[in-house]
Protein backbone atom coordinates (compact mmCIF):
# COMPACT_ATOMS: atom_id res chain seq x y z
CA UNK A 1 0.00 0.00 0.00
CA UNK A 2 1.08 3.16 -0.93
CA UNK A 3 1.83 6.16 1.41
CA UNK A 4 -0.89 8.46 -0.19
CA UNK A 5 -3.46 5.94 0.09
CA UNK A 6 -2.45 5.11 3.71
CA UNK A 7 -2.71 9.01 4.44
CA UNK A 8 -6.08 8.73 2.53
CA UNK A 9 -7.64 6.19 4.26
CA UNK A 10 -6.10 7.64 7.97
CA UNK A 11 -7.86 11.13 6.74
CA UNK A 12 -11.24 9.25 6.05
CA UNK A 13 -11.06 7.20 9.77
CA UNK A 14 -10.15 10.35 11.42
CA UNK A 15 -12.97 12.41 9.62
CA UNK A 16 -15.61 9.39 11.05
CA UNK A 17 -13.87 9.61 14.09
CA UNK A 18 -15.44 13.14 14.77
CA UNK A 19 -18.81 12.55 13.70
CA UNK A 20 -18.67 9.37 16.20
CA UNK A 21 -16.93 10.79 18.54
CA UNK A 22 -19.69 14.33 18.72
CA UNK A 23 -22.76 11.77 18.82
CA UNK A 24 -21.12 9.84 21.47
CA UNK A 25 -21.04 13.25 23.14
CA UNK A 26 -23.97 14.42 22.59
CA UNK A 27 -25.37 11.11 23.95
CA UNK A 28 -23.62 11.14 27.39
CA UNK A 29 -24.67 15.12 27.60
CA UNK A 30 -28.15 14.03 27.31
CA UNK A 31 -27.99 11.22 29.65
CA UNK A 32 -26.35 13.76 32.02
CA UNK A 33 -22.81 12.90 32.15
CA UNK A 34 -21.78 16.39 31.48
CA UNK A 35 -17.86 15.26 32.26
CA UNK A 36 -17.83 12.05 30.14
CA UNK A 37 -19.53 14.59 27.13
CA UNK A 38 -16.56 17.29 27.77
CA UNK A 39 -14.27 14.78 27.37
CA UNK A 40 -15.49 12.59 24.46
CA UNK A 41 -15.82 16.44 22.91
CA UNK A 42 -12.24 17.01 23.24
CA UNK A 43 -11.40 13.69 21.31
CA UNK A 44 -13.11 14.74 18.93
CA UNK A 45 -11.69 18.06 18.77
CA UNK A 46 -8.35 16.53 18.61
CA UNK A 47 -9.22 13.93 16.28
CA UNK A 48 -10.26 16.46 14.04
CA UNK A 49 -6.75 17.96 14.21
CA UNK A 50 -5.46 15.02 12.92
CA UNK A 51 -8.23 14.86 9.98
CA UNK A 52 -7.21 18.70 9.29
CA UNK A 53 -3.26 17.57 9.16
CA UNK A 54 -4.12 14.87 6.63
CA UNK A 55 -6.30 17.20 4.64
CA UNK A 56 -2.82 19.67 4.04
CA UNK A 57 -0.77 16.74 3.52
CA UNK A 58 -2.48 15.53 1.09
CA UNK A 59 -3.27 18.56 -0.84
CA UNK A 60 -7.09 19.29 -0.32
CA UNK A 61 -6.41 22.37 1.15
CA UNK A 62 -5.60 25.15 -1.61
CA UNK A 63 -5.39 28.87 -1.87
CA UNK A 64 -8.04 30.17 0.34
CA UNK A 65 -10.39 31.82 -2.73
CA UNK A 66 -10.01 28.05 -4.30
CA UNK A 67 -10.97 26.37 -1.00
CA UNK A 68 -14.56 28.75 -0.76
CA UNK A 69 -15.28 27.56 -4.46
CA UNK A 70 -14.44 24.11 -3.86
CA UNK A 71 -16.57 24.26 -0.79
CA UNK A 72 -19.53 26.24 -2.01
CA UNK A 73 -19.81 23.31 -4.82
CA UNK A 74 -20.29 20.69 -2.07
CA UNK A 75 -22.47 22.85 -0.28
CA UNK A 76 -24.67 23.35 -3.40
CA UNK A 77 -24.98 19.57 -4.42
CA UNK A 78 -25.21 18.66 -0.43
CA UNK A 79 -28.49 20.95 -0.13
CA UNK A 80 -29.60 18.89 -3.13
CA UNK A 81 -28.53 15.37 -2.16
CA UNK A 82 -30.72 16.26 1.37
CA UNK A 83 -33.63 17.68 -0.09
CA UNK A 84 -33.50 14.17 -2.33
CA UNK A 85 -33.16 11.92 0.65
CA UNK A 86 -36.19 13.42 2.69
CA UNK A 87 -38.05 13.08 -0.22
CA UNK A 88 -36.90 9.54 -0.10
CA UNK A 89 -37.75 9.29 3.59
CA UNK A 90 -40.62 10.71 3.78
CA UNK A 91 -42.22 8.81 0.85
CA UNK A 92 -41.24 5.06 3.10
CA UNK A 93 -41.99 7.04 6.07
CA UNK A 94 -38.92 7.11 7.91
CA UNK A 95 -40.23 10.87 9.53
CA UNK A 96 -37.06 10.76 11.81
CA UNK A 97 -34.78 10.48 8.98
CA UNK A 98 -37.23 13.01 6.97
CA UNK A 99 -36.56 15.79 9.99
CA UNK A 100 -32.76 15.16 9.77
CA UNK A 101 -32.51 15.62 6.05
CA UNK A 102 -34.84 18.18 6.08
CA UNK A 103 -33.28 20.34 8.73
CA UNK A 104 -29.76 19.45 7.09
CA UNK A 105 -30.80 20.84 4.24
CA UNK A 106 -31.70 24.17 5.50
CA UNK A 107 -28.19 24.09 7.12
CA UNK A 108 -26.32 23.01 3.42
CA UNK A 109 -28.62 26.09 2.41
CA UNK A 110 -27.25 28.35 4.86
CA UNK A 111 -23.43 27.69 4.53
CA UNK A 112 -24.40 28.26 0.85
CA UNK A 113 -25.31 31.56 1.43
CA UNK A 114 -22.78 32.39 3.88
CA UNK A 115 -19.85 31.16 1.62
CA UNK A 116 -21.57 33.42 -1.26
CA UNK A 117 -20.65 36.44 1.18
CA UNK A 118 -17.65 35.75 2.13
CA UNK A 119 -16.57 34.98 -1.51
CA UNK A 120 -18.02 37.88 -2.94
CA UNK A 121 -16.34 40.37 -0.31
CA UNK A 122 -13.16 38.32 -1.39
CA UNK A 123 -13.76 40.05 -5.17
CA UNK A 124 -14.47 43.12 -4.01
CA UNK A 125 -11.23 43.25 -2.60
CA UNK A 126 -9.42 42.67 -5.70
């Protein structure tokens, strides 16, 4: 195996890592373990550290006007993609999954919008 695609797969494990790691938080928060959830919040602050290290080593991280673009495109289709899916949901009535997708989607929508702003004061600099 090659060292890119060991850096590759180490980037995707770390990037699961945080979502994981933030539910497992959230979890113990809600069950009222306000110490376990700081500290399962931490790992996956630091665990996303290690994601965001991969990320520059491997090149996904460009000039700053390039990584806005890049990420306004994902943002655009991943609005999309949710609106699809609680379609999807809602039509085999799977509401909980409908309310995720749906309130997902507002949030793809809003980092749309914000990312729209901060690129177009980024032109009007130049």
């Amino acid at each position: 195996m090659q060292i890119i695609e060991i850096m590759e797969k180490t980037f995707e494990a770390e990037s699961g890592d945080i979502a994981l790691y933030l539910a497992m938080s959230k979890k113990a928060a809600d069950d009222g373990d306000s110490e376990i959830a700081r500290y399962l919040y931490n790992v996956a602050m630091e665990e996303a550290n290690h994601a965001m290290d991969f990320a520059i080593l491997l090149g996904k991280v460009k000039d700053t006007r390039s990584n806005l673009t890049m990420m306004l495109e994902a943002e655009i289709r991943s609005e999309k993609e949710r609106g699809e899916a609680a379609k999807t949901a809602l039509a085999q009535g799977n509401k909980e999954a409908f309310q995720y997708f749906e309130r997902s989607m507002h949030d793809e929508k809003r980092h749309k919008a914000g990312l729209k702003v901060i690129l177009s004061k980024l032109q009007e600099k130049d």
